[in-house]
C-alpha atoms as a PDB file:
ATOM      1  CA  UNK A   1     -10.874  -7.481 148.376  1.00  0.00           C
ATOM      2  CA  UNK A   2     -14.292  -7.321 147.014  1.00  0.00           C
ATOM      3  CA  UNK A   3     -17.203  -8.134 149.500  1.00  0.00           C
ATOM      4  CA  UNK A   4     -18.823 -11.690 148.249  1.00  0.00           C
ATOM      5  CA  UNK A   5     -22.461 -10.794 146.860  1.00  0.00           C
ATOM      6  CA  UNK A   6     -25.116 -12.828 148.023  1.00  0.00           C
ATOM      7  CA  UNK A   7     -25.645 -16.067 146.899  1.00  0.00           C
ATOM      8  CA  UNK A   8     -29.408 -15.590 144.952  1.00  0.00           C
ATOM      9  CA  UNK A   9     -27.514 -12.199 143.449  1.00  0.00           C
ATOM     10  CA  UNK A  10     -26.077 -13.699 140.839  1.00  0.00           C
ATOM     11  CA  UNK A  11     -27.385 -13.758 136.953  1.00  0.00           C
ATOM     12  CA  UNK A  12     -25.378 -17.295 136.943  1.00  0.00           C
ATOM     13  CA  UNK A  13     -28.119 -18.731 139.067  1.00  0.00           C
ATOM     14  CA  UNK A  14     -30.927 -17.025 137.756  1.00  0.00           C
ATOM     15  CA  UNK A  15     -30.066 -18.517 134.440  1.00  0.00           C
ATOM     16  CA  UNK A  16     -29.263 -21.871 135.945  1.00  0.00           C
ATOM     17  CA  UNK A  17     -32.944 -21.650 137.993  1.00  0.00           C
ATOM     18  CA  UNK A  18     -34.325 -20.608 134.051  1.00  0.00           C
ATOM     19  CA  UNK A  19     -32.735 -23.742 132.627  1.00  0.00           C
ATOM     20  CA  UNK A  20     -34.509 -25.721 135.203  1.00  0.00           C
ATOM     21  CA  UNK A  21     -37.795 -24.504 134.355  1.00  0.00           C
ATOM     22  CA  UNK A  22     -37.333 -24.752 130.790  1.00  0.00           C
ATOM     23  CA  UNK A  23     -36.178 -28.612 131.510  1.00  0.00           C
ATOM     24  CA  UNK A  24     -39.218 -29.250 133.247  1.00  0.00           C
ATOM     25  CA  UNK A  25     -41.601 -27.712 131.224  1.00  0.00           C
ATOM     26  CA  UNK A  26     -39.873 -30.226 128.346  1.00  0.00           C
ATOM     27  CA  UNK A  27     -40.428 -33.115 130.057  1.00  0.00           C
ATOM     28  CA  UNK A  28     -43.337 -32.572 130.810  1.00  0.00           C
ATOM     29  CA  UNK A  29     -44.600 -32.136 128.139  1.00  0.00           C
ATOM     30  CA  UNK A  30     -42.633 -35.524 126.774  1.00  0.00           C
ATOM     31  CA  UNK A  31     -44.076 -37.100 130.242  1.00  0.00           C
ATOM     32  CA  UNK A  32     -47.942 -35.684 128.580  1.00  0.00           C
ATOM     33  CA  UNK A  33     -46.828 -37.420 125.004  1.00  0.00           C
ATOM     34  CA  UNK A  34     -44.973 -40.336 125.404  1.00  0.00           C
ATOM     35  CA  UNK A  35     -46.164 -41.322 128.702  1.00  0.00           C
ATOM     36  CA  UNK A  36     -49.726 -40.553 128.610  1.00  0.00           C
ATOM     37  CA  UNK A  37     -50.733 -40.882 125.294  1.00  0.00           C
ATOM     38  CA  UNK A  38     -51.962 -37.195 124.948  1.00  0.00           C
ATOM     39  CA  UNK A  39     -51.975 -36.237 121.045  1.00  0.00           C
ATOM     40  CA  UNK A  40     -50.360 -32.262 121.151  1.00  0.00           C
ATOM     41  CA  UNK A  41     -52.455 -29.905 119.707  1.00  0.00           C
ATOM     42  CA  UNK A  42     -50.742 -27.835 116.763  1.00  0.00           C
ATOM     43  CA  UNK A  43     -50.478 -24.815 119.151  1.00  0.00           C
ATOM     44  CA  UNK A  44     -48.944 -27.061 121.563  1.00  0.00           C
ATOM     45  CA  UNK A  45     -46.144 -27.927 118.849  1.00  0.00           C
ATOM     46  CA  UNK A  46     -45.391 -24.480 118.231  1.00  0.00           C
ATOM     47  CA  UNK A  47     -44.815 -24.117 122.126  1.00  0.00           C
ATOM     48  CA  UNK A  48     -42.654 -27.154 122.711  1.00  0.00           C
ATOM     49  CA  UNK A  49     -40.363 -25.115 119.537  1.00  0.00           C
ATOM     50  CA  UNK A  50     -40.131 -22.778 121.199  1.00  0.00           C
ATOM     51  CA  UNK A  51     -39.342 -24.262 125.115  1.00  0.00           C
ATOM     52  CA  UNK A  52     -37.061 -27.362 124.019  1.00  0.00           C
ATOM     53  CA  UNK A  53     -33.821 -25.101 122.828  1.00  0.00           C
ATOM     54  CA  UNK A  54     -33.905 -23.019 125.801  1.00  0.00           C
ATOM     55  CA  UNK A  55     -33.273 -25.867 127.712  1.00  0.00           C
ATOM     56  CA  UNK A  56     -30.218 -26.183 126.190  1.00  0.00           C
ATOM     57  CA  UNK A  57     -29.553 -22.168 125.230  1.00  0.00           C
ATOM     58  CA  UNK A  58     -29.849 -21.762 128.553  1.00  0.00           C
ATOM     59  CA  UNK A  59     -27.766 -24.603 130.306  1.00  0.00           C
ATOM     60  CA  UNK A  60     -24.952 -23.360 128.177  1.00  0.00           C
ATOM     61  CA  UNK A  61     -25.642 -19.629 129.345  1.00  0.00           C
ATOM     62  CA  UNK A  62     -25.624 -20.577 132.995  1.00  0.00           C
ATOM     63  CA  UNK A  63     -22.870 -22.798 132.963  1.00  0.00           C
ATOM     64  CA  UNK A  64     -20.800 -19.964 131.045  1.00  0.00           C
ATOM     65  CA  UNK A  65     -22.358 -17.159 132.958  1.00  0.00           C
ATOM     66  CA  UNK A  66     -23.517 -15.701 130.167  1.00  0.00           C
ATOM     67  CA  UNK A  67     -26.294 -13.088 130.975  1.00  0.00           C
ATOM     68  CA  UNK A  68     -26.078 -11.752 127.588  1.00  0.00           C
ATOM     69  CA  UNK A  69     -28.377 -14.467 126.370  1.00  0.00           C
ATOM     70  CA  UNK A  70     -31.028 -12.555 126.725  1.00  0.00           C
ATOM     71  CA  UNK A  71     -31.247 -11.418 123.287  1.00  0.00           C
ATOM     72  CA  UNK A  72     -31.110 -15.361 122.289  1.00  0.00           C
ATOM     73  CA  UNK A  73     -33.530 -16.024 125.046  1.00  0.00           C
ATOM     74  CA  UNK A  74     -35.971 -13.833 124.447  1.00  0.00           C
ATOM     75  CA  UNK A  75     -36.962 -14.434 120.786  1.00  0.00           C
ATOM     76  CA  UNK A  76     -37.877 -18.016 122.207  1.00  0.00           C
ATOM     77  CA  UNK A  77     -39.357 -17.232 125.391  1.00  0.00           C
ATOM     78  CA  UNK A  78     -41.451 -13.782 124.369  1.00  0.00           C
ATOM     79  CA  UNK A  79     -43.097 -15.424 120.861  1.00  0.00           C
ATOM     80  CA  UNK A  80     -44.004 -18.750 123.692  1.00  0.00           C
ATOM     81  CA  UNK A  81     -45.812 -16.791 126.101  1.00  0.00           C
ATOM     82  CA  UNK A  82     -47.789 -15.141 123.010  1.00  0.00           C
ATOM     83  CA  UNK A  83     -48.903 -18.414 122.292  1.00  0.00           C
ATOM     84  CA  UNK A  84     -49.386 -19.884 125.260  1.00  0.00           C
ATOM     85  CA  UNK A  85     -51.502 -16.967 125.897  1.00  0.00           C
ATOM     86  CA  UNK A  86     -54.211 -17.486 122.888  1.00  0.00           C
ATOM     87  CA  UNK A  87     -53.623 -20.935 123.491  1.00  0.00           C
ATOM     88  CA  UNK A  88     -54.946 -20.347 127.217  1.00  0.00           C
ATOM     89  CA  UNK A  89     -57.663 -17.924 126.266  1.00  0.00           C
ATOM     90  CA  UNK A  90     -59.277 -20.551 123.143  1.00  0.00           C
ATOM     91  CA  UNK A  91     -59.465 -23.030 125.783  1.00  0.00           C
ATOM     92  CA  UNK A  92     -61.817 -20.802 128.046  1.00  0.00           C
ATOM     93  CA  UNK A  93     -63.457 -18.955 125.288  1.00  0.00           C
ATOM     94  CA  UNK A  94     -63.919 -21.471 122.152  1.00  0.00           C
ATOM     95  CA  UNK A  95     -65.531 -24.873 121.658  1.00  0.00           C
ATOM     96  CA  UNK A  96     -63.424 -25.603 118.959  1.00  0.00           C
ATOM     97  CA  UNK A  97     -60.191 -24.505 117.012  1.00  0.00           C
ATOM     98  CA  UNK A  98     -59.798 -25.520 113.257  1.00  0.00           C
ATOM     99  CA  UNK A  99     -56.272 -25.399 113.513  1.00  0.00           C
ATOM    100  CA  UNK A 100     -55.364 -29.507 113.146  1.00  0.00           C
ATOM    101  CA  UNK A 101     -56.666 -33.337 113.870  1.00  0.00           C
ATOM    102  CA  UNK A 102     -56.797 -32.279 117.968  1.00  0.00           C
ATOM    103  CA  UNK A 103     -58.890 -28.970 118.537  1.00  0.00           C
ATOM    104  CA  UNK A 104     -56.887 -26.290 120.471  1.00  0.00           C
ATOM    105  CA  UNK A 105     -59.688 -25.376 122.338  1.00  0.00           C
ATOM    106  CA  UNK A 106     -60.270 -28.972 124.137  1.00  0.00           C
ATOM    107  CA  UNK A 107     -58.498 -29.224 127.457  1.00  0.00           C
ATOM    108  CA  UNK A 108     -56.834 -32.787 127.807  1.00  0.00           C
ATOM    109  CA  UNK A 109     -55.253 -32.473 130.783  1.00  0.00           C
ATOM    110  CA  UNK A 110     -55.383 -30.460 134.478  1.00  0.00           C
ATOM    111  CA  UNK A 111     -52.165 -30.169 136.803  1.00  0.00           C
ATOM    112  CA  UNK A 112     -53.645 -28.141 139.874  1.00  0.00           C
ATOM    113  CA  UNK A 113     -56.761 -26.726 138.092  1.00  0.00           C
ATOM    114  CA  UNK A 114     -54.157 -25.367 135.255  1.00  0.00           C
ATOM    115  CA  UNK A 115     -54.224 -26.556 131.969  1.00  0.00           C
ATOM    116  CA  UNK A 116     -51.225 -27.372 129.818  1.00  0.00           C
ATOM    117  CA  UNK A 117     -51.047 -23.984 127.862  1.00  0.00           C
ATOM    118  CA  UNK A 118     -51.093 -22.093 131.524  1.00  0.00           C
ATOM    119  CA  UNK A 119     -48.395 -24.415 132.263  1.00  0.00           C
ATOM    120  CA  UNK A 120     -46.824 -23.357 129.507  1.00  0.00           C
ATOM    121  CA  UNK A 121     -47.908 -19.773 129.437  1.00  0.00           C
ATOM    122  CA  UNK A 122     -46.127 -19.781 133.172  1.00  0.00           C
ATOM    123  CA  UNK A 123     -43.154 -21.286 132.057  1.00  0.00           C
ATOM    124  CA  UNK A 124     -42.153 -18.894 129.209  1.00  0.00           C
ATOM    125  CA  UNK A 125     -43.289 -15.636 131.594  1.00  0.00           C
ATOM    126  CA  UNK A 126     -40.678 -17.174 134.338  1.00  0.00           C
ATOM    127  CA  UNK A 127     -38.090 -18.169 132.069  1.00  0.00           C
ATOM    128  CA  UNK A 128     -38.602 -14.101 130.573  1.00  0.00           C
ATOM    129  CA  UNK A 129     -38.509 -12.897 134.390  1.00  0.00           C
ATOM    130  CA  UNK A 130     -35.046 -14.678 134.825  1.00  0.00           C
ATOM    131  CA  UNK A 131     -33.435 -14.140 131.659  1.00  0.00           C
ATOM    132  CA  UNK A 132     -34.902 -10.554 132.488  1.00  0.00           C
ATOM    133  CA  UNK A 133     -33.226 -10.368 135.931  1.00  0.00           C
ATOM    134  CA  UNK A 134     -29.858 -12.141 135.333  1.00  0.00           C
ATOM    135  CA  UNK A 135     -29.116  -9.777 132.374  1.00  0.00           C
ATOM    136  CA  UNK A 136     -29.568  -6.633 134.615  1.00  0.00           C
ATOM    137  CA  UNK A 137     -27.388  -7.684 136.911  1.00  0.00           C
ATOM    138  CA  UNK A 138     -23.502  -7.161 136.997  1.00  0.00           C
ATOM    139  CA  UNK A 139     -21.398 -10.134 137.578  1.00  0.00           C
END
């Protein structure tokens, strides 16, 4: 009989700890909209098309144990960290952004001194990591 692996060994619940992420990040970022009245910037769009269907790419994934998603993942989660990234750095370098009605570039809202695209920008890097992880291992 094979020797049980430890419980935080398996790509299941990497993927399943990715899915939570991914869920939060969306509603949060539906808690920012809806429930505060915040107006999403258009880089902020982009990043909530990329986040919202790896809530449910991943869900799927975990609760298949599926660590093969990675290749469905990762065009989601990769492209969101990009943006998240210049997203991050016009809010510390730029006054304004001429990309739509709300400037990129003006910080609405702090969650423990982070802004919403460093939210974000962790997010997508964790979700990577796991996706990452789960689809080296061996089930």
């Amino acid at each position: 009989m094979a020797e049980p692996r430890s419980l935080f060994d398996r790509p299941r619940l990497l993927l399943a700890v990715a899915t939570v992420v991914a869920t939060v990040a969306t509603a949060g970022s539906l808690y920012l909209s809806l429930g505060l009245g915040l107006t999403p910037c258009r880089l902020c769009w982009y990043q909530r098309i990329l986040m919202y269907p790896l809530v449910v790419v991943l869900g799927v994934a975990a609760v298949e144990d599926r660590p093969g998603v990675v290749r469905t993942a990762l065009p989601l989660a990769v492209p969101g960290a990009a943006v998240a990234a210049y997203h991050s750095w016009l809010q510390v370098s730029q006054t304004t952004c001429g990309l739509g009605a709300v400037s990129c570039a003006q910080i609405q809202y702090r969650v423990l001194g982070l802004t919403v695209p460093n939210l974000s920008l962790v997010a997508f890097l964790l979700v990577t990591g796991l996706v990452v992880a789960a689809s080296t291992m061996r089930s």
